[in-house]
Structures are given as C-alpha cells and as structure tokens.
N, C-alpha and C. Protein backbone atom coordinates (compact mmCIF):
# COMPACT_ATOMS: atom_id res chain seq x y z
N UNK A 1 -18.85 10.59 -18.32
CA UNK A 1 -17.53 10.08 -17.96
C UNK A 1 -16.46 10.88 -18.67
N UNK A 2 -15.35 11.29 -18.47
CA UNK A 2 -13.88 11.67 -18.35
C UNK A 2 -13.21 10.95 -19.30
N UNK A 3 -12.88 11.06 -20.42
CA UNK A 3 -11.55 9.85 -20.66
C UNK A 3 -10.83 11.19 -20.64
N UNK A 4 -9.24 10.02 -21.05
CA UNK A 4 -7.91 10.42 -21.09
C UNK A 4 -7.34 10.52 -19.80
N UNK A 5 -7.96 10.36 -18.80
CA UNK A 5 -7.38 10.89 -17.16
C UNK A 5 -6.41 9.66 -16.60
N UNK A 6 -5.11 10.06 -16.62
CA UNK A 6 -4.50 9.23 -16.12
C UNK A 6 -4.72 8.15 -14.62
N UNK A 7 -5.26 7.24 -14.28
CA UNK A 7 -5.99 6.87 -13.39
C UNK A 7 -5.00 6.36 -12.23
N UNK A 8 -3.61 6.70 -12.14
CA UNK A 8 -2.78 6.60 -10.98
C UNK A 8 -2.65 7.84 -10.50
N UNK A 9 -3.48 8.70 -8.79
CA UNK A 9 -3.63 9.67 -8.99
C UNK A 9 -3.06 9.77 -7.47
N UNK A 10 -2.16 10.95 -7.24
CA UNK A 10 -1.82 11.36 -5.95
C UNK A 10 -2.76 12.02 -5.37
N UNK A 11 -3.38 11.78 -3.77
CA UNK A 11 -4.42 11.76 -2.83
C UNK A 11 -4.07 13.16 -2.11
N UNK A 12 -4.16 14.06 -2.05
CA UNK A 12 -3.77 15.06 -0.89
C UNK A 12 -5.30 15.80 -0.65
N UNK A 13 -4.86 16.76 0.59
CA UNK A 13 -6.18 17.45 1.46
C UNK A 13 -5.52 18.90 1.60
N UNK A 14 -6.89 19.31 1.27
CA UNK A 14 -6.68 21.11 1.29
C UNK A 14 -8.22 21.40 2.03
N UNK A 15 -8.38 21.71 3.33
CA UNK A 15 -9.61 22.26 4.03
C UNK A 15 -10.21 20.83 4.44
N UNK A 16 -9.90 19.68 4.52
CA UNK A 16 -10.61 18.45 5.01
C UNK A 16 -11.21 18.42 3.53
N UNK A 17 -11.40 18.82 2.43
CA UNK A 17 -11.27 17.77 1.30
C UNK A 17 -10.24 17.24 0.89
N UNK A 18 -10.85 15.87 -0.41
CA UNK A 18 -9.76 14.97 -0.78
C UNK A 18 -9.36 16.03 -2.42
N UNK A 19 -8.35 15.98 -2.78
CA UNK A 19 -8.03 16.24 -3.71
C UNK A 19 -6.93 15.49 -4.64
N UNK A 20 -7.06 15.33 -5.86
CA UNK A 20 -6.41 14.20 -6.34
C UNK A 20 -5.77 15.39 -7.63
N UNK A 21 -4.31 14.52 -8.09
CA UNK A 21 -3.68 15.01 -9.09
C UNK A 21 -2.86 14.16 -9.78
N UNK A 22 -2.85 14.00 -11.02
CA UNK A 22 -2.21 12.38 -12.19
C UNK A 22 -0.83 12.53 -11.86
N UNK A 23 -0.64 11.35 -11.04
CA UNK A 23 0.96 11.02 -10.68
C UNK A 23 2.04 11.30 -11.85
N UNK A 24 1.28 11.94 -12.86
CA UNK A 24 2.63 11.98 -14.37
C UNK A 24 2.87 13.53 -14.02
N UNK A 25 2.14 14.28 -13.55
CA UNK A 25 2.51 15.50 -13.22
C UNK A 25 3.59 15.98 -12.16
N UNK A 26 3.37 14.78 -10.98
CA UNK A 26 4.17 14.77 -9.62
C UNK A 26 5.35 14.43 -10.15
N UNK A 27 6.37 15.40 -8.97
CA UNK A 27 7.55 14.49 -9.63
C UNK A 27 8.48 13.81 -8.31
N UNK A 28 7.66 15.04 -6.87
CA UNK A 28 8.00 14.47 -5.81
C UNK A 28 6.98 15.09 -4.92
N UNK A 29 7.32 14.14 -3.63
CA UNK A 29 6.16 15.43 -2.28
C UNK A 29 7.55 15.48 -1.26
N UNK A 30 7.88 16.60 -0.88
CA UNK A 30 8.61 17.02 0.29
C UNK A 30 7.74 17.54 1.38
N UNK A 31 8.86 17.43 2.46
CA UNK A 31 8.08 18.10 3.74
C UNK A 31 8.52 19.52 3.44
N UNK A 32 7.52 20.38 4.17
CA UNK A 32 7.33 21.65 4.53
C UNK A 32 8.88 22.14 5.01
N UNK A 33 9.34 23.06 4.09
CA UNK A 33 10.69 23.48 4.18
C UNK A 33 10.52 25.14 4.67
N UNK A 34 11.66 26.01 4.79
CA UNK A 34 12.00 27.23 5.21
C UNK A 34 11.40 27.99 3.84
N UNK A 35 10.49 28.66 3.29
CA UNK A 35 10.54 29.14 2.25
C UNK A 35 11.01 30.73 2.19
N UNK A 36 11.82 31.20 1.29
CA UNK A 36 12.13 32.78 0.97
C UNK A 36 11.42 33.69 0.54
N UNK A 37 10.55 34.49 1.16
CA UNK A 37 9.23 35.19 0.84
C UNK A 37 10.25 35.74 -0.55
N UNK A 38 9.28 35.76 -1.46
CA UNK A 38 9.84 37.70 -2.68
C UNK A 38 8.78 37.97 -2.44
N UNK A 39 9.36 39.19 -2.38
CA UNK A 39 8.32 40.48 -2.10
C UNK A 39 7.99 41.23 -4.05
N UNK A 40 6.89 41.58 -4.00
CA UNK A 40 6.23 41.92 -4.95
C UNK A 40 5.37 40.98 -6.15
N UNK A 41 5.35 39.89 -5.60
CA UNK A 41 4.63 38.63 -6.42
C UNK A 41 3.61 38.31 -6.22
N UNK A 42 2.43 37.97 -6.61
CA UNK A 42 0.82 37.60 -6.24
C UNK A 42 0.95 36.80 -5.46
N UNK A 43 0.34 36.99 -4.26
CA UNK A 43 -0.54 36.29 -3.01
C UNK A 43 -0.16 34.94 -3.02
N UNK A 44 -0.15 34.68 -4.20
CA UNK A 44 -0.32 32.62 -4.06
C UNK A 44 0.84 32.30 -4.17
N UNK A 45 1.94 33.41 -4.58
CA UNK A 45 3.52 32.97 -4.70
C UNK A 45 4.21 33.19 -3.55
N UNK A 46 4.30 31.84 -2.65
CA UNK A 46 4.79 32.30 -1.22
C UNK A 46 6.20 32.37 -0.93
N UNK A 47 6.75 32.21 -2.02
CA UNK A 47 8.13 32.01 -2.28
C UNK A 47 8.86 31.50 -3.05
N UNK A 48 10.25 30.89 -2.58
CA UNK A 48 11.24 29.94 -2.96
C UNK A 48 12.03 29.00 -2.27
N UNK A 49 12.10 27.69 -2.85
CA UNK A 49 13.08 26.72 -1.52
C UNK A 49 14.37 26.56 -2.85
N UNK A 50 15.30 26.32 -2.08
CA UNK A 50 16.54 25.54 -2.96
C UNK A 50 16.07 24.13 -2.66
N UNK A 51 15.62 23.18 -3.66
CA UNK A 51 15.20 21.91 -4.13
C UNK A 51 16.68 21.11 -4.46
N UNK A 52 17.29 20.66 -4.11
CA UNK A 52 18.12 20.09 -4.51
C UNK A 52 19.24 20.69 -5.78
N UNK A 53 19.53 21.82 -5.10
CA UNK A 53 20.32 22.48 -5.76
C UNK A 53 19.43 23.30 -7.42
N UNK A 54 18.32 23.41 -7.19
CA UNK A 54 16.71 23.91 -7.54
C UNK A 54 16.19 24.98 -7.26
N UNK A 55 15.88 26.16 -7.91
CA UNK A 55 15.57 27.52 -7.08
C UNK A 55 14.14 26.75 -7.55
N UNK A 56 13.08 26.56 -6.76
CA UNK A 56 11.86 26.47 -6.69
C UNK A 56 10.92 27.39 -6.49
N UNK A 57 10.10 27.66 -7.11
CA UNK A 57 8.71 28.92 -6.45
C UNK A 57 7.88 28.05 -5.98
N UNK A 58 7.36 28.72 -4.89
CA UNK A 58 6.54 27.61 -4.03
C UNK A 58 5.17 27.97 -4.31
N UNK A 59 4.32 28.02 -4.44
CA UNK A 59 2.54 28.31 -4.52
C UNK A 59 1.65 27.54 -3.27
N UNK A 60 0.89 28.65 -2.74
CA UNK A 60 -0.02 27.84 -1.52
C UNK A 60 -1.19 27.96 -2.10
N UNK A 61 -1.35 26.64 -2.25
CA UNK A 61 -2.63 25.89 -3.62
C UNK A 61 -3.66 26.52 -2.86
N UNK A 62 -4.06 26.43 -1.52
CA UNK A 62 -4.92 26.69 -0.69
C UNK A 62 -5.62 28.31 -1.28
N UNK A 63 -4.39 28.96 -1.18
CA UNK A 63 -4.77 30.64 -1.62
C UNK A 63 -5.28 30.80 -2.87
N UNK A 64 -4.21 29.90 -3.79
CA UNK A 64 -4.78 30.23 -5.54
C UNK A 64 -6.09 29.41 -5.71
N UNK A 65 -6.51 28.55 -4.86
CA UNK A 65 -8.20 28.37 -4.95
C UNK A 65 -9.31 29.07 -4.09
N UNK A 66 -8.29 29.86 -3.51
CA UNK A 66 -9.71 30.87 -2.75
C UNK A 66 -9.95 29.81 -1.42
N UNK A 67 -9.56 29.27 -1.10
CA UNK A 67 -9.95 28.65 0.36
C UNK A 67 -9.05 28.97 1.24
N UNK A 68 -10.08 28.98 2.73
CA UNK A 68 -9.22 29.48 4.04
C UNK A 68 -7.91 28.87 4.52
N UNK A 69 -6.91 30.19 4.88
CA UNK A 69 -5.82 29.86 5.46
C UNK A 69 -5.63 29.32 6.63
N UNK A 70 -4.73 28.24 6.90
CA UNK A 70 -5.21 27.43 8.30
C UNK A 70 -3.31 27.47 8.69
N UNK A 71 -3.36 27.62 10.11
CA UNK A 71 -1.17 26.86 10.21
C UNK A 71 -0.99 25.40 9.18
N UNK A 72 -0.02 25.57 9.18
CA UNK A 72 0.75 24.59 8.75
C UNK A 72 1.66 23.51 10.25
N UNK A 73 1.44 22.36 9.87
CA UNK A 73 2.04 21.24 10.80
C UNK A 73 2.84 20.63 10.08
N UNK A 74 3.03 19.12 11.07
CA UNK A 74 3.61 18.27 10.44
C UNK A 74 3.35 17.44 9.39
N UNK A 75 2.15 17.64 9.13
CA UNK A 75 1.69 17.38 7.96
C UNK A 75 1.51 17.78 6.32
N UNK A 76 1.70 18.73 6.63
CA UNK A 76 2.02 19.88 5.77
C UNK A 76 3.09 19.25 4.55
N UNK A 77 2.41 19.37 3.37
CA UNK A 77 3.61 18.71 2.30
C UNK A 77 3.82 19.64 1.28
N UNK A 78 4.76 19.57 0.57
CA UNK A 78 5.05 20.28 -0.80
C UNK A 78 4.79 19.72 -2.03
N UNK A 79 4.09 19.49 -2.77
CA UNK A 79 3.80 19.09 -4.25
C UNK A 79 5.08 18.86 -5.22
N UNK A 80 5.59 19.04 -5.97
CA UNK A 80 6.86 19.37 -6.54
C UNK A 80 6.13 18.86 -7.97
N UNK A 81 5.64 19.83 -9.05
CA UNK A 81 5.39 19.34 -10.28
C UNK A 81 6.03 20.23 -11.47
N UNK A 82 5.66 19.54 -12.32
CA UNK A 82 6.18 20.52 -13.77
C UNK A 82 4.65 21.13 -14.25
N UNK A 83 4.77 22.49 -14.14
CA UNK A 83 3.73 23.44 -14.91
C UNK A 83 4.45 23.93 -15.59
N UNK A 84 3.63 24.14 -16.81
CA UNK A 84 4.12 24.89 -17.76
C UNK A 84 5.63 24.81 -18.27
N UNK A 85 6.42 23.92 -18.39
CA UNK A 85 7.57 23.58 -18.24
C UNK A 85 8.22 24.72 -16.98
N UNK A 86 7.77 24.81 -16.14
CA UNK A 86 8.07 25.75 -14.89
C UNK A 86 7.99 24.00 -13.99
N UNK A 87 9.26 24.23 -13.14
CA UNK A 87 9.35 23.32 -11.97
C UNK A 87 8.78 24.08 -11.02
N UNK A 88 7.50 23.56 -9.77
CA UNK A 88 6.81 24.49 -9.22
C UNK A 88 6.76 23.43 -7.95
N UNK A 89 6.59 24.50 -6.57
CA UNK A 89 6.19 22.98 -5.70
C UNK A 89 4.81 24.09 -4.95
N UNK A 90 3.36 23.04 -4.88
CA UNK A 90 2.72 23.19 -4.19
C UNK A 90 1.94 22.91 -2.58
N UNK A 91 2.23 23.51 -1.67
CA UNK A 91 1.50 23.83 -0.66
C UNK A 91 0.55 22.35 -0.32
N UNK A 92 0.11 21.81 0.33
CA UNK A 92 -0.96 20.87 0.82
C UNK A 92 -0.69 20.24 2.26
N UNK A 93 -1.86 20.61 1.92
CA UNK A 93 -2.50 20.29 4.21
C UNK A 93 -1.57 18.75 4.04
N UNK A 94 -1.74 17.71 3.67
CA UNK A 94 -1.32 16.69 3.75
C UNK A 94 -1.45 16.25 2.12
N UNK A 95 -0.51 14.97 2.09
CA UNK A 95 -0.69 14.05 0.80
C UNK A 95 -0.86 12.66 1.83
N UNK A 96 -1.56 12.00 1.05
CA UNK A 96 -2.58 11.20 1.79
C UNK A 96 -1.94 9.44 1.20
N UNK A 97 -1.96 9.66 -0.31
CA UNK A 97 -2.41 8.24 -0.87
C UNK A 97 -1.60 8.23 -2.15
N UNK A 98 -1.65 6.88 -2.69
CA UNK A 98 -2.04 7.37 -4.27
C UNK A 98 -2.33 5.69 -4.98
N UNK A 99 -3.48 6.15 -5.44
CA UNK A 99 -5.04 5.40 -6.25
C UNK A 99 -5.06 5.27 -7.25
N UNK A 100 -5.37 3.90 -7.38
CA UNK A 100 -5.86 4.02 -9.48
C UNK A 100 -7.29 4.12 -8.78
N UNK A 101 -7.45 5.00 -9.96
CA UNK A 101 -8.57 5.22 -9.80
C UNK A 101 -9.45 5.10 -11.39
N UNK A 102 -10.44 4.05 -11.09
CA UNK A 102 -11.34 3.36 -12.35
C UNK A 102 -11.80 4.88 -13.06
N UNK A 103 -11.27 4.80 -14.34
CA UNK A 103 -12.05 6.02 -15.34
C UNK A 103 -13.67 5.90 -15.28
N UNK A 104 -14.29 4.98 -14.89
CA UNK A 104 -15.65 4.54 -15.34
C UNK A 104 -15.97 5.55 -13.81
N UNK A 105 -15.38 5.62 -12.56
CA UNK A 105 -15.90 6.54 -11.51
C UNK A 105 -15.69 7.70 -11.55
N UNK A 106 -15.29 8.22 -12.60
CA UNK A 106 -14.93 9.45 -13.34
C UNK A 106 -15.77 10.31 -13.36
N UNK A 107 -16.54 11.63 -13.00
CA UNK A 107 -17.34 12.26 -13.68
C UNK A 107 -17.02 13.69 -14.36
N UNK A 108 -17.25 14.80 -15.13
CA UNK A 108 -17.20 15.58 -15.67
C UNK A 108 -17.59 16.48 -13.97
N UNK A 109 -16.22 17.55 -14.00
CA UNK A 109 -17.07 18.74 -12.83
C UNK A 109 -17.61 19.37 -12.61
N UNK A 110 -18.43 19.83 -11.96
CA UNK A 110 -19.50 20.59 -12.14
C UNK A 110 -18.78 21.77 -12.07
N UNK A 111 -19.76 22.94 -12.84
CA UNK A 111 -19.56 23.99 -12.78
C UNK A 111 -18.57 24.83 -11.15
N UNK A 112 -19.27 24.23 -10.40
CA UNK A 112 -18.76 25.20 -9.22
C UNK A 112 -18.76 23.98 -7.96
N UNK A 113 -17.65 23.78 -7.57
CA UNK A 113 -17.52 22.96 -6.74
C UNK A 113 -16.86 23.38 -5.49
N UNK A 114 -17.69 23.70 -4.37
CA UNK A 114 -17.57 24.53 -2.85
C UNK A 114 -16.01 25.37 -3.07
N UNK A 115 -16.59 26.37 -3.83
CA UNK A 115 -16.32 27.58 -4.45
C UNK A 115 -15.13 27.54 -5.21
N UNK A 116 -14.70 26.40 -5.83
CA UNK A 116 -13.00 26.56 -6.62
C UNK A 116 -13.78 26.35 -8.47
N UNK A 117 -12.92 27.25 -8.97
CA UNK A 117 -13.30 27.47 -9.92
C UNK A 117 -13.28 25.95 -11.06
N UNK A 118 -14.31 25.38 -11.72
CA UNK A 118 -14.34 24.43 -12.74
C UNK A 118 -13.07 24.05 -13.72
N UNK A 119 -12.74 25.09 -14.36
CA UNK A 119 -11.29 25.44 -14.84
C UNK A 119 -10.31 24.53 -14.73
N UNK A 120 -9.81 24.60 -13.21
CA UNK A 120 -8.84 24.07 -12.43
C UNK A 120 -9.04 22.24 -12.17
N UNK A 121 -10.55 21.99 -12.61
CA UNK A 121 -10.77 20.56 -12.15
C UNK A 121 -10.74 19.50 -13.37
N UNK A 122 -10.18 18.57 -13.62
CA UNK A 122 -10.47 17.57 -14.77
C UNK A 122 -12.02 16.44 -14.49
N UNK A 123 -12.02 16.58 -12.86
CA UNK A 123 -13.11 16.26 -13.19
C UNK A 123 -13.03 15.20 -10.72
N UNK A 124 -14.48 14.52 -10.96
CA UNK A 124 -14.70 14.71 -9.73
C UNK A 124 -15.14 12.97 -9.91
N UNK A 125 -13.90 12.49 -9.15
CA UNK A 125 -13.81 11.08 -8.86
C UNK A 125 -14.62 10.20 -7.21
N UNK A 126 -15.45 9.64 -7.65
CA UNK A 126 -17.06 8.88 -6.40
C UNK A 126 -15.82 7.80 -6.19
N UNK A 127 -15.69 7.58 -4.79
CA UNK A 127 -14.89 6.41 -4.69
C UNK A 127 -15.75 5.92 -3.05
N UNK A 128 -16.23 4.30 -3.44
CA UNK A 128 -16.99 4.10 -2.05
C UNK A 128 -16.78 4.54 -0.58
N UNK A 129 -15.55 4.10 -0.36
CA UNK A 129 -15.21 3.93 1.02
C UNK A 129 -14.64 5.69 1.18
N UNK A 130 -14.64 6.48 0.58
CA UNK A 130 -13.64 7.81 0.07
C UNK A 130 -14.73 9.20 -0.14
N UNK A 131 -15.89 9.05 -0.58
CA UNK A 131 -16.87 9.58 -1.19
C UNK A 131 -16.09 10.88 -2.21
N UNK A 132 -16.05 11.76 -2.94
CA UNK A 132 -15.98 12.90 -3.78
C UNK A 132 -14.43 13.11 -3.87
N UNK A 133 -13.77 12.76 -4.63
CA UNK A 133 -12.42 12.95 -4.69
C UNK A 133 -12.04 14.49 -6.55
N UNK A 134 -11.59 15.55 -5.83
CA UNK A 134 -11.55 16.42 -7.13
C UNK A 134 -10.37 16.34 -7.60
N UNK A 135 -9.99 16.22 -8.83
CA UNK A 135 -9.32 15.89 -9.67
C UNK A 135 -9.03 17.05 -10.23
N UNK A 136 -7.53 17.55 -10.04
CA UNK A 136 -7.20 18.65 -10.51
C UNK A 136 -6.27 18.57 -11.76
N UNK A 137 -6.52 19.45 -12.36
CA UNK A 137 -5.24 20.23 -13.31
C UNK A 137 -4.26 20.70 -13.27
N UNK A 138 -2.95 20.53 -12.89
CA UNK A 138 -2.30 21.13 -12.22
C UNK A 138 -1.61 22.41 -13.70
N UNK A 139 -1.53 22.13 -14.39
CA UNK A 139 -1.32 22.86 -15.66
C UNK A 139 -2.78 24.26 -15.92
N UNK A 140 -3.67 23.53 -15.03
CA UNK A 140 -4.39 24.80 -15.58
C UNK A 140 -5.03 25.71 -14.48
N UNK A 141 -4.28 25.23 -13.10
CA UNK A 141 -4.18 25.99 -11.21
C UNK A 141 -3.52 27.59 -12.09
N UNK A 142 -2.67 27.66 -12.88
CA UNK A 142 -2.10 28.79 -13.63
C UNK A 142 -2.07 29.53 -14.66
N UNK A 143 -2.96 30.72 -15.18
CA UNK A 143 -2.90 31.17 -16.09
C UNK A 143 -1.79 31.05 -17.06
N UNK A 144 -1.33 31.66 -18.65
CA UNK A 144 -0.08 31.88 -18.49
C UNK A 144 0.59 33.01 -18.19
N UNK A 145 -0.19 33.83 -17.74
CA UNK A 145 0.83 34.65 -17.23
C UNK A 145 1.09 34.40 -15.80
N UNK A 146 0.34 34.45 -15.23
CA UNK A 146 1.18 33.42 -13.98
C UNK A 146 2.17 33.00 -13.62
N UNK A 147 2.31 31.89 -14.56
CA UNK A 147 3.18 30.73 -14.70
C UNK A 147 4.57 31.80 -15.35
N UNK A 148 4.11 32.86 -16.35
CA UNK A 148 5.44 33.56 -16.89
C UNK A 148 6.32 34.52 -15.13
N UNK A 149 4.80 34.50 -14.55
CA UNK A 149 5.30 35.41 -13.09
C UNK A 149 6.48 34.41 -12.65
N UNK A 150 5.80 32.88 -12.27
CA UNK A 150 6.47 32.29 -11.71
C UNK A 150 7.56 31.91 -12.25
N UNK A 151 7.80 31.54 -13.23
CA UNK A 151 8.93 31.68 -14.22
C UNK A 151 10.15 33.09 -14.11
N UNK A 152 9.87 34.12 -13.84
CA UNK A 152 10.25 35.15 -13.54
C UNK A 152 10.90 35.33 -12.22
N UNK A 153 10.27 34.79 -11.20
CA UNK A 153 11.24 34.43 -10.19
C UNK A 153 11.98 33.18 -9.79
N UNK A 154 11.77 32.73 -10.88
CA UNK A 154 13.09 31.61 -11.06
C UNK A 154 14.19 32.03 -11.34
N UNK A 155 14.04 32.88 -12.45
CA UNK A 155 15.10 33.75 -13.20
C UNK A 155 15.55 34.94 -12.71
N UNK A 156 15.33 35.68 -11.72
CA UNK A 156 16.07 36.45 -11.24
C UNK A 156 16.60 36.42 -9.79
C-alpha cells in the first residue's frame, strides 16, 4: 500500500485508460483552446494559451508518455496545474470524474505499466466498478530541466 496519496483524485483518459491525478495539484480543467505552436521546444511542448490573462505552456501528456497520437474532439480537456512552481496546462482525451479514492486500494506501481515509465506513477488505484486507475505525478511527468524549458517559454 501507498500512503501519503492524497485520496480526492481527478479522473481523466489518455488512449481509453483511466488516469488519475491529486486534486491539490489541479487548479482547473479547460476546454481545448487555440494553442501558439513555439518553434524549437521538445515534442511534448505544444505550445501556449493566454489563461486568463496567463501565458501558459501547454504539454500533450499523451506525447511525454510515449503513447499514440489520436485528433482531438470535444472532449478534449486541458489540465491546468502547478509543476515545479511552473503554471502548466496538460493535454487529456477527456477528464472524466473526481474520486476519493480509499488509500487501502492503493497499490505501489509496477515497474512498467503498458509502456509509461514507473517514475511518473505514485502508484495504481483497483477500483470495483472502474478496474486499474494510474495515479500520476504530475511534478515528476518533468524532469528539471524540462520544467526549466518550460519555464523558459513562459519568460520569453
């Protein structure tokens, strides 16, 4: 079992899995906005939105875990969290829910979970009616240099 995991957890889907992240991290979910490509930034940095008077870098979570690119619909949401004291909004097929979810259904992640790196996971929540819910990190989806990238096009 997992302690410390905040157990009010936002529900979203990336590839028809469930993926979960501790509502203390979220700070909002928007719909799928116009984003401003920059050019010269890693793959997973698909841009920038003005957030409420907010230069935002956007990240498509999908890419920085190595899973296939699919269109985007109406379903399509934006994450909006604090990494690294970096305001960041992420990419997701949909946001679904949001669950307490019992620490006791908690488990430690396995090494390699249909191919996203362990790293990135706090751990992999069994929920009956739900089956395998992964529990991410959103602090640790980013190296720090990364996060200094993304930070970097905030600032210029």
């Amino acid at each position: 079992m997992v302690q410390d995991i905040v157990t009010k957890t936002i529900i979203f889907k990336l590839d028809q899995q469930e993926f979960g992240a501790s509502i203390a991290q979220i700070r909002s979910i928007e719909r799928l906005e116009e984003i401003v490509p920059i050019p010269q930034t890693s793959e997973f940095i698909k841009g920038i939105i003005n957030l409420r008077g907010n230069v935002t870098p956007i990240i498509d979570l999908r890419t920085r875990l190595g899973l296939e690119q699919t269109e985007t619909d109406d379903q399509t949401r934006i994450l909006i969290a604090n990494v690294r004291d970096v305001q960041v909004g992420f990419i997701v097929d949909e946001a679904t829910d949001v669950l307490d979810i019992d620490p006791e259904r908690i488990d430690e992640a396995p090494e390699l979970v249909q191919h996203i790196d362990y790293r990135y996971l706090k751990g992999v929540a069994k929920i009956e009616d739900r089956g395998m819910i992964l529990l991410l990190d959103l602090d640790q989806v980013l190296t720090v240099q990364e996060a200094d990238e993304v930070q970097q096009v905030v600032e210029d």
